[in-house]
Structure formats: C-alpha cells, structure tokens
Protein backbone atom coordinates (compact mmCIF):
# COMPACT_ATOMS: atom_id res chain seq x y z
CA UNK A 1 0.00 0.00 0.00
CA UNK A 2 1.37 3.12 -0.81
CA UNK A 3 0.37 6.34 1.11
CA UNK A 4 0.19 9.79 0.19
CA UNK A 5 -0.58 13.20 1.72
CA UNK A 6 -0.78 16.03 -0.74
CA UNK A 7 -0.39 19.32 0.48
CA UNK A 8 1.75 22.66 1.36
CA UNK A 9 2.65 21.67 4.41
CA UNK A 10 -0.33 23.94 6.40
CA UNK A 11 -2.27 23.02 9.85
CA UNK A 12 -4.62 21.14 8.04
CA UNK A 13 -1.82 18.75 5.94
CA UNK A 14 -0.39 17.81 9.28
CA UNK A 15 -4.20 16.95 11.00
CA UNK A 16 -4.53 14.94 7.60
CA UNK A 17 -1.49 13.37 7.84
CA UNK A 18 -1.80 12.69 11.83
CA UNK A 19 -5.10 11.40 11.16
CA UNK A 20 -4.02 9.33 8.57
CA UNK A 21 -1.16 7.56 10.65
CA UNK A 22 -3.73 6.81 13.86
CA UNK A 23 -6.28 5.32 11.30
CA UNK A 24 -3.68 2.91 9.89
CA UNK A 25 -1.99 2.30 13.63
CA UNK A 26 -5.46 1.39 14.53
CA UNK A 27 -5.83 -1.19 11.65
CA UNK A 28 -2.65 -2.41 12.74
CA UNK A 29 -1.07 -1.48 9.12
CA UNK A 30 2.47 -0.36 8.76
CA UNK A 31 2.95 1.87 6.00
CA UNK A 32 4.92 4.67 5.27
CA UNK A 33 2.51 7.99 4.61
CA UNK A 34 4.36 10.41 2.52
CA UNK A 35 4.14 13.82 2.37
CA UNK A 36 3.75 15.79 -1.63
CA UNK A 37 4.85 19.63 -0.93
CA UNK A 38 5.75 20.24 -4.29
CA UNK A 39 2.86 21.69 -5.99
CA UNK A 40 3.99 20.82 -9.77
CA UNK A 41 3.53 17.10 -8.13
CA UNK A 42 0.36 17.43 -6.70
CA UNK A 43 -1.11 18.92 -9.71
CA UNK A 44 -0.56 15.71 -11.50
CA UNK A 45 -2.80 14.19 -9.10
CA UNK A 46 -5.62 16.91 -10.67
CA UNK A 47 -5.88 18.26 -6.96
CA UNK A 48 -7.36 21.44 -6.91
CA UNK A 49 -7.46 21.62 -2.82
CA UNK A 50 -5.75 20.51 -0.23
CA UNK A 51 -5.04 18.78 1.65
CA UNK A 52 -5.47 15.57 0.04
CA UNK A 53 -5.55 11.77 0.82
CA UNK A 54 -3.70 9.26 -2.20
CA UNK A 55 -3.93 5.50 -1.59
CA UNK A 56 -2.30 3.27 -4.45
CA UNK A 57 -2.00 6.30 -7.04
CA UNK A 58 -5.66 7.44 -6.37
CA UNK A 59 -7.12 10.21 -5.09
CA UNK A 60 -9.65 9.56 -2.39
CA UNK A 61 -10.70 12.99 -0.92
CA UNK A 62 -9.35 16.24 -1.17
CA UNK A 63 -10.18 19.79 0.28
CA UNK A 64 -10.99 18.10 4.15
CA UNK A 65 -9.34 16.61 6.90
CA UNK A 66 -11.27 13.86 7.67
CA UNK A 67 -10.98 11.94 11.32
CA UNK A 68 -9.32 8.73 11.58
CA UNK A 69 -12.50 6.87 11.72
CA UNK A 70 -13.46 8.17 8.03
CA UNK A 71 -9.88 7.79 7.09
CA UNK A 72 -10.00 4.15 8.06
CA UNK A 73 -12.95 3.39 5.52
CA UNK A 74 -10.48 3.98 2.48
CA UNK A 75 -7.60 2.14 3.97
CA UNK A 76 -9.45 -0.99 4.23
C-alpha cells in the first residue's frame, strides 16, 4: 500500500497526515505515509485543494481533513 498526503505543508496537511497515521496504527497497518509539498507534483494528481488523501496512485478525498474513523474506511 502506498500512502500519500498532498499538500503545502499547512495546519490542516499535518491533521490529515496525523489522522491518517492513527487510522492505519489502529488497523494495525504499517505503512509509510508520505508527504507531496511540491505543488507541480500534486497537480498531476488533478488536486485542486488541499489537503489531500492518495492510496495506491488514487485520489480519495481532497479539500478536508477527515478523522481517523473516516480515514479508516479507504484504507481498508
């Protein structure tokens, strides 16, 4: 599984990204979450707002930070 958080590095990339790593602790997944700062990169992804969740190469949300409970739902 490959992990991705897309975003400038604001308050609400590093809620997503926290988020993100309690959600997969609590599935008792260990993955590496990477963070995309580079916004030449995440416009490749067709992002328009971040932050933004990538799992496998796809965009799942964008635009939110979502809690670890709805984070959970796309990891599964």
């Amino acid at each position: 599984m490959n992990i991705k958080i897309l975003g400038s590095g604001c308050k609400n990339c590093k809620k997503l990204e926290e988020n993100t790593k309690k959600a997969l602790e609590e599935l008792g997944l260990n993955v590496e979450v990477q963070k995309v700062e580079d916004f030449k990169e995440i416009m490749k992804y067709g992002v328009m707002q971040t932050p933004a969740l990538v799992v496998d190469e796809e965009v799942k949300f964008s635009g939110k930070v979502l809690k670890s409970e709805d984070i959970k739902e796309y990891l599964k």
